[in-house]
N, C-alpha and C. Protein backbone atom coordinates (compact mmCIF):
# COMPACT_ATOMS: atom_id res chain seq x y z
N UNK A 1 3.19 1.43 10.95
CA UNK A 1 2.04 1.51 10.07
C UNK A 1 1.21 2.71 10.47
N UNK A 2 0.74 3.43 9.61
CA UNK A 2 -0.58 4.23 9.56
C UNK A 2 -1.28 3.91 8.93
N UNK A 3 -2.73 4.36 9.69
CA UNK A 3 -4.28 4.06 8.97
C UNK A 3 -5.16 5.42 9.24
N UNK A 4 -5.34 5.85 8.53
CA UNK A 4 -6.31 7.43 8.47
C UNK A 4 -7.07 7.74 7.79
N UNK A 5 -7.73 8.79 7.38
CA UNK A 5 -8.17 9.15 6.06
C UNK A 5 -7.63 10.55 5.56
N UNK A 6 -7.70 10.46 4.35
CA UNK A 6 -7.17 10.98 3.59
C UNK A 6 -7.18 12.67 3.66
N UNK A 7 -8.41 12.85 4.60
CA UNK A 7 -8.43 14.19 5.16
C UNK A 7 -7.35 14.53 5.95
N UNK A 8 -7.13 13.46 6.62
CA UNK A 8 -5.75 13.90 7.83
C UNK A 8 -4.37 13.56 6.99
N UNK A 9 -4.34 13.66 5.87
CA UNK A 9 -2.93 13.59 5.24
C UNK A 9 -1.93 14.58 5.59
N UNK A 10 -2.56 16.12 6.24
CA UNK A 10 -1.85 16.85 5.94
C UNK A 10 -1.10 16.98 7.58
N UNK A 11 -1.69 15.98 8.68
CA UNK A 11 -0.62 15.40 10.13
C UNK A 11 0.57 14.70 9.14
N UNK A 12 0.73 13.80 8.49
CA UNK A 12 1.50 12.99 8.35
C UNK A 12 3.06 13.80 7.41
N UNK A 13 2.46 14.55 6.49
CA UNK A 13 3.52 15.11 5.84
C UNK A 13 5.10 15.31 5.97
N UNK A 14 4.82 14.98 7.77
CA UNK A 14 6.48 15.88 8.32
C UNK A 14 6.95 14.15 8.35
N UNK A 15 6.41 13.37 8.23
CA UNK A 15 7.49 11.93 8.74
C UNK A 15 8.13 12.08 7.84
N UNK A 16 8.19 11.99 6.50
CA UNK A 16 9.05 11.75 5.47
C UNK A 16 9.24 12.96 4.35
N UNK A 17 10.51 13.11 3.73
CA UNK A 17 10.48 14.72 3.25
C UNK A 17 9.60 14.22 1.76
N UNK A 18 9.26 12.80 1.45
CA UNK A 18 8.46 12.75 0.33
C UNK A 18 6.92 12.73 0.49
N UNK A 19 6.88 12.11 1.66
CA UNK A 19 5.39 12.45 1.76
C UNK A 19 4.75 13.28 1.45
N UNK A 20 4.71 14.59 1.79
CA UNK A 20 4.30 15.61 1.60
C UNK A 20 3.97 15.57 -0.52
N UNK A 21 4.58 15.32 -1.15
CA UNK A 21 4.54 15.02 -2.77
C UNK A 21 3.84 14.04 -2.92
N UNK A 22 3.64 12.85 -1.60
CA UNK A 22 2.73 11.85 -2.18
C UNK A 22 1.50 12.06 -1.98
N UNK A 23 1.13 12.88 -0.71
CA UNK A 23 -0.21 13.05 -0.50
C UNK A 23 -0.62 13.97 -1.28
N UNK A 24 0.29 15.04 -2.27
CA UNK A 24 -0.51 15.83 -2.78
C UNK A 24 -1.13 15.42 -3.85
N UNK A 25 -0.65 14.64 -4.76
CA UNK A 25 -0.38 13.50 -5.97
C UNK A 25 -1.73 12.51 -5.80
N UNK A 26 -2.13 12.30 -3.82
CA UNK A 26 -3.02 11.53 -3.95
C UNK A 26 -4.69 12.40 -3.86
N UNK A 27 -4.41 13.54 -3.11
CA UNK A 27 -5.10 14.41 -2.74
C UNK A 27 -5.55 15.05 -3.83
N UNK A 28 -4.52 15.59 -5.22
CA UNK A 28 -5.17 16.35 -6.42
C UNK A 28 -5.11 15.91 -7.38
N UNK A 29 -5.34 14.64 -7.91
CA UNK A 29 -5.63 13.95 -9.20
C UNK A 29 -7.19 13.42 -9.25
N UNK A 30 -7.50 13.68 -10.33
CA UNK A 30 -8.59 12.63 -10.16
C UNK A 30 -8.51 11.31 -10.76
N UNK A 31 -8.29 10.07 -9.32
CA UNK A 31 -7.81 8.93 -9.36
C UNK A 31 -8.63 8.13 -9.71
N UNK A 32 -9.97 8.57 -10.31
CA UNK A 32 -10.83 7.62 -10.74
C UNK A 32 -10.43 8.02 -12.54
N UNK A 33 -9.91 9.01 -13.16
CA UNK A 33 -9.84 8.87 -14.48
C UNK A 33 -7.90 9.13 -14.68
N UNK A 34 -7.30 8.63 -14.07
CA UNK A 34 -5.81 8.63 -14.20
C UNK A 34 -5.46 7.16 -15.18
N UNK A 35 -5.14 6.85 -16.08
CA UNK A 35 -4.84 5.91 -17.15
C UNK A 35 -3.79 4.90 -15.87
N UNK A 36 -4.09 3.10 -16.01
CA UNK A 36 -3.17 2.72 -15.08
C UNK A 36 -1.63 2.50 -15.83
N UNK A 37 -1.16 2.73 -14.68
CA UNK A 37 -0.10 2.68 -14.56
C UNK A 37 1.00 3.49 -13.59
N UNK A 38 2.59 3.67 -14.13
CA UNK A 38 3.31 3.96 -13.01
C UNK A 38 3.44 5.65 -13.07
N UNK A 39 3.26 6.30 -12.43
CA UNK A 39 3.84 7.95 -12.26
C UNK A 39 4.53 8.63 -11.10
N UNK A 40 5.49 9.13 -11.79
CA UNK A 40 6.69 9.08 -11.25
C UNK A 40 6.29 10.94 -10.16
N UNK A 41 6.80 11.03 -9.42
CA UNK A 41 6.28 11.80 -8.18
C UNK A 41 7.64 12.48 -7.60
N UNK A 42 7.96 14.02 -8.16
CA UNK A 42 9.10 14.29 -7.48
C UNK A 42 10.25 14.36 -8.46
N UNK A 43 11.62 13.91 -7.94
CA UNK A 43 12.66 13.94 -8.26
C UNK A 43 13.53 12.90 -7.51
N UNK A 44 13.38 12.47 -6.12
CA UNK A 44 13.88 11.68 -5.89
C UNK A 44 13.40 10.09 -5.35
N UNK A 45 12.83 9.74 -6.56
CA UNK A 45 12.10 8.13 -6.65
C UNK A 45 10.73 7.60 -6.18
N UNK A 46 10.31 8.66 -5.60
CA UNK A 46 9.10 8.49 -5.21
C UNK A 46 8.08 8.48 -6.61
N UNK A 47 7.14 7.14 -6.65
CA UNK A 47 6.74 7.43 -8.00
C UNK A 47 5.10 6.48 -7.63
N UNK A 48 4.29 6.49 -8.13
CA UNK A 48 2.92 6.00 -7.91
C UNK A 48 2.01 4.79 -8.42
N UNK A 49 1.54 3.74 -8.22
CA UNK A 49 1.30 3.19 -9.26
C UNK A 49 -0.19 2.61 -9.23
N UNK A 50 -0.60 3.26 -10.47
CA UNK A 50 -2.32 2.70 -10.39
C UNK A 50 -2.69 1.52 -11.11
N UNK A 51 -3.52 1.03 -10.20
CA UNK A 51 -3.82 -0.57 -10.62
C UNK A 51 -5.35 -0.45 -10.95
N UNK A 52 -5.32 -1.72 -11.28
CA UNK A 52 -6.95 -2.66 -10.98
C UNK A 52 -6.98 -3.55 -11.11
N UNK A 53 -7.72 -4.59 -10.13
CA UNK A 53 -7.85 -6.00 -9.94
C UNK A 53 -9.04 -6.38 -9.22
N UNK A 54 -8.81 -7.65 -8.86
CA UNK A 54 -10.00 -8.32 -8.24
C UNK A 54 -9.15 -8.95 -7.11
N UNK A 55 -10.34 -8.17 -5.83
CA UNK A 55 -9.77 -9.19 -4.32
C UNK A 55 -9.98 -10.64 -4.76
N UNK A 56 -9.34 -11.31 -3.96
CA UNK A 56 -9.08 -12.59 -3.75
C UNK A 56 -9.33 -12.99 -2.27
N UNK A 57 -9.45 -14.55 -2.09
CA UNK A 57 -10.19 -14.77 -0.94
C UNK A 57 -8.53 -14.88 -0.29
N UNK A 58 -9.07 -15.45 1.66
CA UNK A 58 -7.82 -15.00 2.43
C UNK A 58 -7.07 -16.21 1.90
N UNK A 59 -7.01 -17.19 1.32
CA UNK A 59 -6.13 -18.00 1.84
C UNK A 59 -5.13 -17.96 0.20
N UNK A 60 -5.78 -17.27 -0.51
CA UNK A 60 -5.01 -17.15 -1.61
C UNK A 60 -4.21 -15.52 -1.65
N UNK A 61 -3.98 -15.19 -0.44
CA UNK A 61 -3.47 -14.08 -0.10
C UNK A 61 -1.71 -14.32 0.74
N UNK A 62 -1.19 -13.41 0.62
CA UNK A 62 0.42 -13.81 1.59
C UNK A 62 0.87 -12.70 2.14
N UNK A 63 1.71 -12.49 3.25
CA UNK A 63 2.18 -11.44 3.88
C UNK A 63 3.05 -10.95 2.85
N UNK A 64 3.81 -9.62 2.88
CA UNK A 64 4.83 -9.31 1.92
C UNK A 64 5.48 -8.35 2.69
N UNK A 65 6.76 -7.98 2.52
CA UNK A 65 7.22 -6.44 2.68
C UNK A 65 8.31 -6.07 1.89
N UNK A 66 8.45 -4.80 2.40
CA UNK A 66 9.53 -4.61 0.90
C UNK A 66 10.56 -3.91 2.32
N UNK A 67 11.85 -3.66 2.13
CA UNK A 67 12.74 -2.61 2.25
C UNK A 67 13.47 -1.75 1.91
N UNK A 68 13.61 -1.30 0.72
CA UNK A 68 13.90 -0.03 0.32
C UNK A 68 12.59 0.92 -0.06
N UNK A 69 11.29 0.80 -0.08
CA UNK A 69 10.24 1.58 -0.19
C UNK A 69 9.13 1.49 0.77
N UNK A 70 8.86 2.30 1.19
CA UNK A 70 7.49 2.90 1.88
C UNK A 70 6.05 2.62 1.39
N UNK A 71 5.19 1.80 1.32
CA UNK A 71 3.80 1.85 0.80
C UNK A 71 2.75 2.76 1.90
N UNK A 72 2.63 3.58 0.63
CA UNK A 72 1.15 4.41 0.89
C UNK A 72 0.13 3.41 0.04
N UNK A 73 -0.82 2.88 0.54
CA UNK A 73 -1.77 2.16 -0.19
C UNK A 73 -3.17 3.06 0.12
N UNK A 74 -3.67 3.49 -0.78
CA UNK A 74 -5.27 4.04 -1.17
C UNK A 74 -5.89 3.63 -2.43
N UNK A 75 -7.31 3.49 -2.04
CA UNK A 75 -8.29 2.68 -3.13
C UNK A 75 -9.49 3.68 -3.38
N UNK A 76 -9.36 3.86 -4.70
CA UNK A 76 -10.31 4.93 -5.34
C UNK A 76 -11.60 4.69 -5.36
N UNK A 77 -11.50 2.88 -5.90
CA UNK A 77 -12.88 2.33 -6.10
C UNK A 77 -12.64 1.49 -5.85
N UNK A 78 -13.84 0.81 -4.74
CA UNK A 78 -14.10 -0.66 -4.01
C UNK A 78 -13.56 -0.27 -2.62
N UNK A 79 -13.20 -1.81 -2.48
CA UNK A 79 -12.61 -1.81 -1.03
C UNK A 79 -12.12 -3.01 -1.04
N UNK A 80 -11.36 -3.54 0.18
CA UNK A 80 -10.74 -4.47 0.24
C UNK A 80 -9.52 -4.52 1.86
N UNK A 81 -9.66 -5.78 2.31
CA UNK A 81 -9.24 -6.29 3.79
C UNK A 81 -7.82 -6.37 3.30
N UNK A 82 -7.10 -5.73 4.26
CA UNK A 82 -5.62 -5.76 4.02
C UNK A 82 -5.21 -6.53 5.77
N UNK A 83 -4.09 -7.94 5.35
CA UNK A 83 -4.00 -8.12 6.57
C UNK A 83 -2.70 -7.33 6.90
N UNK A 84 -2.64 -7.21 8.21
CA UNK A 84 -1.45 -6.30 8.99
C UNK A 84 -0.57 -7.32 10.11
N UNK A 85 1.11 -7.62 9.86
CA UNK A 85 1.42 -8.10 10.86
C UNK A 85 3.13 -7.23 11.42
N UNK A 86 3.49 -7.43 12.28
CA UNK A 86 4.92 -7.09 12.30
C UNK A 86 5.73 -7.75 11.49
N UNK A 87 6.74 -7.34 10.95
CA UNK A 87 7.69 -8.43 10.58
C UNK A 87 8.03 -9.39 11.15
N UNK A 88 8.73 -8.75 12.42
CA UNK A 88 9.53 -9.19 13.42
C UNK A 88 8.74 -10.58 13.82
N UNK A 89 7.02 -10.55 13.66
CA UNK A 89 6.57 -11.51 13.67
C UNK A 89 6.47 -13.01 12.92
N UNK A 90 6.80 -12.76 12.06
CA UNK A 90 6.91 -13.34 11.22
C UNK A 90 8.34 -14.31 10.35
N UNK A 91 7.66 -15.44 9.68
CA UNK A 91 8.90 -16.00 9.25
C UNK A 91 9.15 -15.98 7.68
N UNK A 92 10.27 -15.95 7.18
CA UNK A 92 10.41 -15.80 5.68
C UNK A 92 10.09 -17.06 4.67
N UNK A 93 9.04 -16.30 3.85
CA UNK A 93 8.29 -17.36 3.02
C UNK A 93 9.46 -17.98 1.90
N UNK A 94 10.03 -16.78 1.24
CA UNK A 94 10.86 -16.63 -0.03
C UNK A 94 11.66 -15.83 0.31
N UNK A 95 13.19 -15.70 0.16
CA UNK A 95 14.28 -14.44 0.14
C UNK A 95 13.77 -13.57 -0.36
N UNK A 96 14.37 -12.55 0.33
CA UNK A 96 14.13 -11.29 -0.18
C UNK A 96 14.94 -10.89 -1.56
N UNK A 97 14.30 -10.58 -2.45
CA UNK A 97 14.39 -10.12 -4.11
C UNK A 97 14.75 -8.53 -3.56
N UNK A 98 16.08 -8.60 -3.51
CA UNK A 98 16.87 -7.04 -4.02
C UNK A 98 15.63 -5.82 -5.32
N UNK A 99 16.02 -6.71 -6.32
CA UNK A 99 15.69 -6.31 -7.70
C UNK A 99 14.24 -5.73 -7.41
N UNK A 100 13.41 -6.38 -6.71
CA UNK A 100 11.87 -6.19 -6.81
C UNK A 100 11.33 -5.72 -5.63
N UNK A 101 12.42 -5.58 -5.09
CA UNK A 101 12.13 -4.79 -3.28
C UNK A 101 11.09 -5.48 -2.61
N UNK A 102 10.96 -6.97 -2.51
CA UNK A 102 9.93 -8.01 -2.03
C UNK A 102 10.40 -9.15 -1.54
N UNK A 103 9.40 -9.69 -0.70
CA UNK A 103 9.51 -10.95 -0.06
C UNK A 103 8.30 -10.93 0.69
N UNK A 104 8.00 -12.52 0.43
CA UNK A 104 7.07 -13.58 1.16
C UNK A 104 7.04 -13.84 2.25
N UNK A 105 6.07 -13.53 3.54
CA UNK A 105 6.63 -13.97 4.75
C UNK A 105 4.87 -14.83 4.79
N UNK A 106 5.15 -15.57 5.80
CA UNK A 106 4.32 -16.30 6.47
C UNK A 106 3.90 -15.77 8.25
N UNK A 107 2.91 -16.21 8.36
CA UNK A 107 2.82 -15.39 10.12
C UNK A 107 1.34 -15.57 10.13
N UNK A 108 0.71 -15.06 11.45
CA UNK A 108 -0.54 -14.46 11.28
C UNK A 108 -0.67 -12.88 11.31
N UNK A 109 -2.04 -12.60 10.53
CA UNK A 109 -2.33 -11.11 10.39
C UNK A 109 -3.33 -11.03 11.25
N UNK A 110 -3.94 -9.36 11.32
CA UNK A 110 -5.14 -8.97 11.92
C UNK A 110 -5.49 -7.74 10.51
N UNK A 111 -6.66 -7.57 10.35
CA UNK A 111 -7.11 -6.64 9.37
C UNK A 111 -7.55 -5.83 9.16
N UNK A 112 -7.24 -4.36 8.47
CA UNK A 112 -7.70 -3.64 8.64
C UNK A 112 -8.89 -3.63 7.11
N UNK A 113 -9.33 -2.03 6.78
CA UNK A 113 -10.26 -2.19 5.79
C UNK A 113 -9.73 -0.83 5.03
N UNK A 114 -9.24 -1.35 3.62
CA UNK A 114 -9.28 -0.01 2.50
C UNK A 114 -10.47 0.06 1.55
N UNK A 115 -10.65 1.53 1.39
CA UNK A 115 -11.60 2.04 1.17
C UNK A 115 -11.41 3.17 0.85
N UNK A 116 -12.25 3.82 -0.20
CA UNK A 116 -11.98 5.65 -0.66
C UNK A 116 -12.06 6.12 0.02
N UNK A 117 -11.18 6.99 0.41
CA UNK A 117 -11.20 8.46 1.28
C UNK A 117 -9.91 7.43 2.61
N UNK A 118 -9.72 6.37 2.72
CA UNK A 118 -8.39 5.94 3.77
C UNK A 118 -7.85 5.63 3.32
N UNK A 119 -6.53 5.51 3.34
CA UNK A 119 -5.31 4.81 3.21
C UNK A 119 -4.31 4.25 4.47
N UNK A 120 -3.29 3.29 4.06
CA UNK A 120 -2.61 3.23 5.15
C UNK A 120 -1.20 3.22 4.32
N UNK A 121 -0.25 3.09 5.13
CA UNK A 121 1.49 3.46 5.40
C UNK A 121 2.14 2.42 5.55
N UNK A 122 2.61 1.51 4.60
CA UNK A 122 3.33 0.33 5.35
C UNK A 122 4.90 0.54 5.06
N UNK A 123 5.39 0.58 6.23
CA UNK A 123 7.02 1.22 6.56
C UNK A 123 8.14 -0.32 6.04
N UNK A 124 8.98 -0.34 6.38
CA UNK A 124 9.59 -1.88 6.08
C UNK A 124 9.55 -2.25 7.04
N UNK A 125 9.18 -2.54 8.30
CA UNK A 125 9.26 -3.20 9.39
C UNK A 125 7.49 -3.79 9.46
N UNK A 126 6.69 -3.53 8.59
CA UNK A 126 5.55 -3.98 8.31
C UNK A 126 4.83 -4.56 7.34
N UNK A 127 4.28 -5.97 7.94
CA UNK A 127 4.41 -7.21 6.60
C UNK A 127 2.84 -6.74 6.73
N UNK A 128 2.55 -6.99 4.93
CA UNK A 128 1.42 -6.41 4.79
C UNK A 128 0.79 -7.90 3.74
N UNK A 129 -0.71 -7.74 3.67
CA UNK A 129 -1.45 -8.54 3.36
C UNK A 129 -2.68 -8.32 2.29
N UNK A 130 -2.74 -7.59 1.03
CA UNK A 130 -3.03 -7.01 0.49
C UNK A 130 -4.22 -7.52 -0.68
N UNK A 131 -5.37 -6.83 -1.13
CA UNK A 131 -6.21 -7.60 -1.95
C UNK A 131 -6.90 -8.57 -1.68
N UNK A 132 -7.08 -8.85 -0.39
CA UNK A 132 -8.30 -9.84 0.40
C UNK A 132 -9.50 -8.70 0.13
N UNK A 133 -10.39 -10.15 -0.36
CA UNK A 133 -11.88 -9.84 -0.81
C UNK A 133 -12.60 -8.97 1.06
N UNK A 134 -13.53 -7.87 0.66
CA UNK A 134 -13.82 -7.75 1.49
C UNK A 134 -15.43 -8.17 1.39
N UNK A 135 -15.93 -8.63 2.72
CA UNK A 135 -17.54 -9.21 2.47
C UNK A 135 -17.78 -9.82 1.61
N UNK A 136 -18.86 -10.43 1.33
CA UNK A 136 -19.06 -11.75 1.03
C UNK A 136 -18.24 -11.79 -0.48
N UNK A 137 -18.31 -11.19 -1.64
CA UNK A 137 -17.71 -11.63 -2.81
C UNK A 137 -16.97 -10.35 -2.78
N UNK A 138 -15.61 -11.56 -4.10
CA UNK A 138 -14.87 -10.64 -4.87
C UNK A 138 -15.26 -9.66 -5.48
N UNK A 139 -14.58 -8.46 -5.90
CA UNK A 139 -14.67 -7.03 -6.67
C UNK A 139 -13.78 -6.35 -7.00
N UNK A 140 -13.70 -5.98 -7.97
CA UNK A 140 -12.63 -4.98 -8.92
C UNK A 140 -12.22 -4.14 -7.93
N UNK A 141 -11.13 -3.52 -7.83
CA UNK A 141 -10.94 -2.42 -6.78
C UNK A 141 -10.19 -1.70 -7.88
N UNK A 142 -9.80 -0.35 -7.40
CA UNK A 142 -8.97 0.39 -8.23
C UNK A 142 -8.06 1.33 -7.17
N UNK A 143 -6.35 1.06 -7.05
CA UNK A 143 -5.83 1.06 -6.14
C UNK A 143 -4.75 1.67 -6.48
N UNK A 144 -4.13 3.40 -5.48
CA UNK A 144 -2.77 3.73 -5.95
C UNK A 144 -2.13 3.37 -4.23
N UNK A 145 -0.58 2.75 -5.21
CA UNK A 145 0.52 2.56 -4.10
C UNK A 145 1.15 3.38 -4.77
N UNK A 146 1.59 4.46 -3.53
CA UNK A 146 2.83 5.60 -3.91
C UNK A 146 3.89 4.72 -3.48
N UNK A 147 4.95 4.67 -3.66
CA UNK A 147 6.33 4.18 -2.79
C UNK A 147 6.83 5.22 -3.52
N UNK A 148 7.10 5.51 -1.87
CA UNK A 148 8.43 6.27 -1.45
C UNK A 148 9.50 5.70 -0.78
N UNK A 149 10.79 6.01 -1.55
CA UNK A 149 11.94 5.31 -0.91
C UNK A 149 12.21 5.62 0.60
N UNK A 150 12.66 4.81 1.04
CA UNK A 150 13.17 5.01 2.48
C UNK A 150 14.00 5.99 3.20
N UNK A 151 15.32 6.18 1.99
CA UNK A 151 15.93 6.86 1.90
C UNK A 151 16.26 8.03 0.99
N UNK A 152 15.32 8.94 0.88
CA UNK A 152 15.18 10.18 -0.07
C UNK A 152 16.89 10.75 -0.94
């Protein structure tokens, strides 16, 4: 996992030969007027997808991870507690869905905080916990996950 801000995108670039396309994608749009939905990033599958929703409290929240894609998670507007655990920690909620590059795990987390201007990196070896309300009430957030495949 990585957690930074978005200023230091340009350390991270060399881990993956897509990165470098995702941070630019996140770095030069303006992600507060981008229409939601999916945009595709590149040539080889790396593609972006803008949301909006409302956090939810923790217990209506679940670990997840995927393995064939990489989450870059950054939030344009709002914020919101993402929990963080190992996999390895963890036990399987639901099989893993080929088709949808997902699965349910169960475990405990610890949390970090998204927010404009940070993002974090969740690799497949990291079960992530996503859309927990942060402070006292729920709020709309507005949120791009790049995935980038694992394997370019």
């Amino acid at each position: 996992m990585i957690y930074d801000t978005l200023g230091n995108a340009g350390i991270y670039r060399s881990v993956h030969s897509e990165f470098k396309k995702a941070f630019t994608f996140l770095c030069g749009k303006n992600l507060l007027t981008l229409p939601i939905g999916k945009y595709k990033i590149g040539r080889k599958g790396t593609f972006a997808l803008i949301q909006e929703y409302s956090t939810r409290e923790e217990y209506e929240g679940f670990i997840e991870c995927h393995r064939k894609y990489i989450d870059i998670q950054y939030l344009a507007k709002g914020s919101e507690k993402v929990g963080i655990s190992a996999k390895s920690a963890c036990a399987p909620l639901i099989a893993y869905d080929p088709e949808k590059d997902f699965q349910k795990l169960r475990g405990n987390v610890d949390f970090i905080t998204l927010e404009p201007n940070v993002f974090a990196v969740f690799f497949p070896d990291d079960g992530h916990m996503p859309a927990i309300k942060h402070g006292k009430k729920k709020q709309k957030v507005r949120k791009i996950v790049v995935k980038v495949p694992v394997e370019p």
